[in-house]
C-alpha atoms as a PDB file:
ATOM      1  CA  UNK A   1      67.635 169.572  89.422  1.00  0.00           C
ATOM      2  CA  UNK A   2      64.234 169.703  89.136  1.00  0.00           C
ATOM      3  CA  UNK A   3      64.523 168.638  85.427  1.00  0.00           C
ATOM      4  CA  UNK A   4      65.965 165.520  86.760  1.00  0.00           C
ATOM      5  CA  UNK A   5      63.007 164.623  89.164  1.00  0.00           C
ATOM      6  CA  UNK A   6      60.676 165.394  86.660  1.00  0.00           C
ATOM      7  CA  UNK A   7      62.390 162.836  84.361  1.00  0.00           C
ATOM      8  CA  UNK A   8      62.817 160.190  86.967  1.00  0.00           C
ATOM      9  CA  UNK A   9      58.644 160.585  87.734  1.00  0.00           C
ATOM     10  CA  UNK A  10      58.075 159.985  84.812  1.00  0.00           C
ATOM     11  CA  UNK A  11      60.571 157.038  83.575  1.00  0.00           C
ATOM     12  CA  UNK A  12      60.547 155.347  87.446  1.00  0.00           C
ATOM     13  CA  UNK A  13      60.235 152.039  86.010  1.00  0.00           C
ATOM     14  CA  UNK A  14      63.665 152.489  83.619  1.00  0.00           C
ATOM     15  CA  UNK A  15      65.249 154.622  86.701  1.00  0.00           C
ATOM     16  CA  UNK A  16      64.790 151.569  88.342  1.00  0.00           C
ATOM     17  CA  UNK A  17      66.364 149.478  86.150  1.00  0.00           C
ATOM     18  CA  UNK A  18      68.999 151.241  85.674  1.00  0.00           C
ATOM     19  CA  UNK A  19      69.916 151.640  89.203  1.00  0.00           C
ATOM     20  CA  UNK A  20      69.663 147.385  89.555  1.00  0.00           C
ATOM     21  CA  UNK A  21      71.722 147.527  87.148  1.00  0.00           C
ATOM     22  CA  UNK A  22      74.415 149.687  87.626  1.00  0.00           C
ATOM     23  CA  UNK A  23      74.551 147.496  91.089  1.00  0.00           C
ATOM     24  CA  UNK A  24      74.799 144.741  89.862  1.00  0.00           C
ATOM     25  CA  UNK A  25      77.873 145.841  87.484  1.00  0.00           C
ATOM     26  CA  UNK A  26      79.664 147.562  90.313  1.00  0.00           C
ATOM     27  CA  UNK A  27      79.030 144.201  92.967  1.00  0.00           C
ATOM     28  CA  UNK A  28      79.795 141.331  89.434  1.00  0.00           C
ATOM     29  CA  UNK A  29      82.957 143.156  88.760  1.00  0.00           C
ATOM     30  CA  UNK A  30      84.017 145.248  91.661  1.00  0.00           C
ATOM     31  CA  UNK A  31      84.103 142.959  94.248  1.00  0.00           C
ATOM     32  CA  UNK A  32      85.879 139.978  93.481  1.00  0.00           C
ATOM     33  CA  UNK A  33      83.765 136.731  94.703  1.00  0.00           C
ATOM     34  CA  UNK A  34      84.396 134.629  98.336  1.00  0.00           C
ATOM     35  CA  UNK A  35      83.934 132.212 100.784  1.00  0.00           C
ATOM     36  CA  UNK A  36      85.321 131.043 104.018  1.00  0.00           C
ATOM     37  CA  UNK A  37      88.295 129.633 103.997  1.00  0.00           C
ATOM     38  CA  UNK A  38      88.852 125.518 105.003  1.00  0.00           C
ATOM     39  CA  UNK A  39      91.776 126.102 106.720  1.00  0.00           C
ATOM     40  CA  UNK A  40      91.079 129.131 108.967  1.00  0.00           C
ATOM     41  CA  UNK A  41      87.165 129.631 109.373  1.00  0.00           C
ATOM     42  CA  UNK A  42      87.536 133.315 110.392  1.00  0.00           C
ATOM     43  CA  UNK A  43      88.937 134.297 106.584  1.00  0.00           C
ATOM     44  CA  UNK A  44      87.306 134.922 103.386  1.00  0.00           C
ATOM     45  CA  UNK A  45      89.507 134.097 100.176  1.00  0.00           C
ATOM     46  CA  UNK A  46      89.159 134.006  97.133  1.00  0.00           C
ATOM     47  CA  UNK A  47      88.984 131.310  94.345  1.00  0.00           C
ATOM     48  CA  UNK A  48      92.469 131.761  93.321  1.00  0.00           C
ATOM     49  CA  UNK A  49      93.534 131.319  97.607  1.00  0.00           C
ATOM     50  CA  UNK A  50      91.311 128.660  97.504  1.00  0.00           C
ATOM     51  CA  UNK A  51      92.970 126.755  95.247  1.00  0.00           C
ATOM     52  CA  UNK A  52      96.371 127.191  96.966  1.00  0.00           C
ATOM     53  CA  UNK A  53      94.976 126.208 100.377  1.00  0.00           C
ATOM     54  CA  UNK A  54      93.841 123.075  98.773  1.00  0.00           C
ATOM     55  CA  UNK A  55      96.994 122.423  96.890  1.00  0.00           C
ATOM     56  CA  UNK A  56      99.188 123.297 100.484  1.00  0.00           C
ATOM     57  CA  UNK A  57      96.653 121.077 102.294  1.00  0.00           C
ATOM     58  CA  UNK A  58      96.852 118.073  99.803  1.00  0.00           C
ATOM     59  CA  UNK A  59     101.357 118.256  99.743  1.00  0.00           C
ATOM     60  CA  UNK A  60     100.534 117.980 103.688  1.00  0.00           C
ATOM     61  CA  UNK A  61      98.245 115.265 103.341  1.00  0.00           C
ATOM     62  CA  UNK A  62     100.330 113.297 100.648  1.00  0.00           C
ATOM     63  CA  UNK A  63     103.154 113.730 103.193  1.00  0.00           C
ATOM     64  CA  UNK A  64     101.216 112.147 106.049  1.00  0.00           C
ATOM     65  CA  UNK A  65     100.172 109.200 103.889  1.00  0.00           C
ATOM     66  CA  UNK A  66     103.655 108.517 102.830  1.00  0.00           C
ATOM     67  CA  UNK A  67     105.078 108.493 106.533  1.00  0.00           C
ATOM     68  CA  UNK A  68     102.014 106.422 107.717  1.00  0.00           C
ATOM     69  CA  UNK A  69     102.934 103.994 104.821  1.00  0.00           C
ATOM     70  CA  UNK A  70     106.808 104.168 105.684  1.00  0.00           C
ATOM     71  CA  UNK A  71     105.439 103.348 109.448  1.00  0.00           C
ATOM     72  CA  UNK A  72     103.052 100.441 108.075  1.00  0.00           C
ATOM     73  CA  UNK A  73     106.133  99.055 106.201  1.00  0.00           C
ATOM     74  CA  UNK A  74     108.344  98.839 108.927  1.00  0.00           C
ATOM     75  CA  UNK A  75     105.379  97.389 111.269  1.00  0.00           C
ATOM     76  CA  UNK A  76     105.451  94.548 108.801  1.00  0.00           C
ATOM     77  CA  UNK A  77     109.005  93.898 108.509  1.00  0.00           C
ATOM     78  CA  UNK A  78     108.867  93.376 112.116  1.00  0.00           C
ATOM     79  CA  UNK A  79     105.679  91.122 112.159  1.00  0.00           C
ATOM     80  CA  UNK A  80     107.745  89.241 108.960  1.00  0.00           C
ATOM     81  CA  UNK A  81     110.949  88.904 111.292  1.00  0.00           C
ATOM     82  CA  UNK A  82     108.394  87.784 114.617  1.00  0.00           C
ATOM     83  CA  UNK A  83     107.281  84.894 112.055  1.00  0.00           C
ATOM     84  CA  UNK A  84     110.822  83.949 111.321  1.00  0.00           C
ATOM     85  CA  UNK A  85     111.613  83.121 115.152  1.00  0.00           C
ATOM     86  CA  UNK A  86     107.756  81.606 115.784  1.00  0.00           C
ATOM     87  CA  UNK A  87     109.538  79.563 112.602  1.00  0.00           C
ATOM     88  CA  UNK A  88     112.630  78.415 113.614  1.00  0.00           C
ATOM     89  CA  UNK A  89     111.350  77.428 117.142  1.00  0.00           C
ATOM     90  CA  UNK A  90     108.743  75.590 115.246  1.00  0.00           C
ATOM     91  CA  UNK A  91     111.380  73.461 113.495  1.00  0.00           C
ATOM     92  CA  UNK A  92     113.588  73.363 116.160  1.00  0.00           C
ATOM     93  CA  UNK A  93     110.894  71.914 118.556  1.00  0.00           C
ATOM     94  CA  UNK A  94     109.959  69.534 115.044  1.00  0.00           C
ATOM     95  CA  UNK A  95     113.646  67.966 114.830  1.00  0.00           C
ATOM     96  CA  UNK A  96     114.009  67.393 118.418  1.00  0.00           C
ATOM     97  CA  UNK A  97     110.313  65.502 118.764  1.00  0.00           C
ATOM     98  CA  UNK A  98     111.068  63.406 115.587  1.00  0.00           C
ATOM     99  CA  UNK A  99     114.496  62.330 116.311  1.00  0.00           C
ATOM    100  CA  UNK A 100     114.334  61.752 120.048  1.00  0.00           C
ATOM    101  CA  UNK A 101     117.123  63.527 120.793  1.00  0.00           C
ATOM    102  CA  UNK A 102     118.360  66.767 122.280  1.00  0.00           C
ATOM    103  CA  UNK A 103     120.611  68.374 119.480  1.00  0.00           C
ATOM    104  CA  UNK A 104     123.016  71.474 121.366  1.00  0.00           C
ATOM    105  CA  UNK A 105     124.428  72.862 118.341  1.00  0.00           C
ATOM    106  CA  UNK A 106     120.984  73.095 117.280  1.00  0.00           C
ATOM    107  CA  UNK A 107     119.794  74.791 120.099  1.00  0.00           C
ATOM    108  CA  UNK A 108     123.169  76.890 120.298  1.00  0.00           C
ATOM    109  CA  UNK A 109     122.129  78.340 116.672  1.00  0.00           C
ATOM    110  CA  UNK A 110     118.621  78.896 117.455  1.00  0.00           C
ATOM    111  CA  UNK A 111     119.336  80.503 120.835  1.00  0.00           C
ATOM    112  CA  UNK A 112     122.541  82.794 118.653  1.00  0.00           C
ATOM    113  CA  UNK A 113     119.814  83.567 115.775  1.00  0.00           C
ATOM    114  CA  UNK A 114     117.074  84.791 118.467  1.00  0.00           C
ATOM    115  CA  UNK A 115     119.691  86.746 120.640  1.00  0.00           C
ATOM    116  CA  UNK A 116     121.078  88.152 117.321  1.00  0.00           C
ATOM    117  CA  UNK A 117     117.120  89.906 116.099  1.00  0.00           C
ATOM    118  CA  UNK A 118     117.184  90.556 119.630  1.00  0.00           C
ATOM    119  CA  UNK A 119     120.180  93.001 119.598  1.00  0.00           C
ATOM    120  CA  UNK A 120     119.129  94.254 115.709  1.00  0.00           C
ATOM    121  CA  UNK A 121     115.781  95.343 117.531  1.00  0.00           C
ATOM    122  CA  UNK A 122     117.212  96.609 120.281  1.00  0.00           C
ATOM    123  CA  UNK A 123     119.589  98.959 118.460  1.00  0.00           C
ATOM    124  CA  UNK A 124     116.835  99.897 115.738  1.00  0.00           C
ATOM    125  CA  UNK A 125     114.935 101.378 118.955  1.00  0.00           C
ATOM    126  CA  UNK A 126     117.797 103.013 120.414  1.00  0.00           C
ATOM    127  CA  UNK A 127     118.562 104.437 116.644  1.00  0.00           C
ATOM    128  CA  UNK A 128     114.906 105.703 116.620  1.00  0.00           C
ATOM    129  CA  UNK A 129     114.764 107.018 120.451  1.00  0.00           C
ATOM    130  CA  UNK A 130     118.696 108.830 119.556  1.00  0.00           C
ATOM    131  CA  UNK A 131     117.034 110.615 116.117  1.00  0.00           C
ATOM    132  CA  UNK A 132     114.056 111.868 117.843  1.00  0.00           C
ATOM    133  CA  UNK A 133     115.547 113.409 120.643  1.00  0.00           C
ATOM    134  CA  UNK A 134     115.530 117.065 120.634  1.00  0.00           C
ATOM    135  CA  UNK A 135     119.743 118.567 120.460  1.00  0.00           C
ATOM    136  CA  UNK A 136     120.410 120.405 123.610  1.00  0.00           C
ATOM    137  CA  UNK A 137     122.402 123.825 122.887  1.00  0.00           C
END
């Protein structure tokens, strides 16, 4: 023992080294490296979990984006159908100033076509409020 403090006296400086060294192997290759995780701030992963998380969180995003696009598609449809009416009352109101006359069967088809997007909205809600309702068991 005392052959090995005399050595390390004597060679500090490379007894030195070699300890940094041998550190530094055991913490490069024996502890594999990590950060907090995006997801849940109180866990460490590694880069391997990282890259899951962010594949898991993108698939969840993606999803999101497609329903809020479904959603925006539908909002139009219903602004395009809104239009439609605002357009036949337009021309219905055009044809009766222009010809001076009050036209029923005109007003009979425009009062059927509005009642009719009436009902198709009406049951599209119902259809919507019926799916989203949670089943009783």
């Amino acid at each position: 023992m005392s052959n090995m403090a005399a050595w390390i006296r004597h060679n500090q400086g490379l007894f030195v080294a070699l300890l940094i060294c041998t550190a530094l192997v055991f913490w490069s290759f024996g502890c594999p490296s990590k950060v907090t995780s995006f997801l849940d701030d109180t866990r460490k992963v590694t880069a391997e979990e990282l890259n899951l998380e962010l594949e898991a969180e993108t698939a969840r995003l993606e999803s999101e984006l497609d329903q809020l696009i479904k959603r925006a598609g539908l909002k139009q449809a219903e602004l395009a159908r809104q239009d439609a009416i605002k357009q036949k009352l337009f021309e219905f109101a055009a044809i009766t100033a222009e010809s001076g006359t009050f036209n029923p069967a005109g007003l009979l088809a425009l009062t059927g076509s509005v009642l009719g997007f009436g009902a198709i909205v009406d049951n599209r809600i119902k259809d919507k409020v019926i799916k989203n309702r949670p089943l009783k068991e």
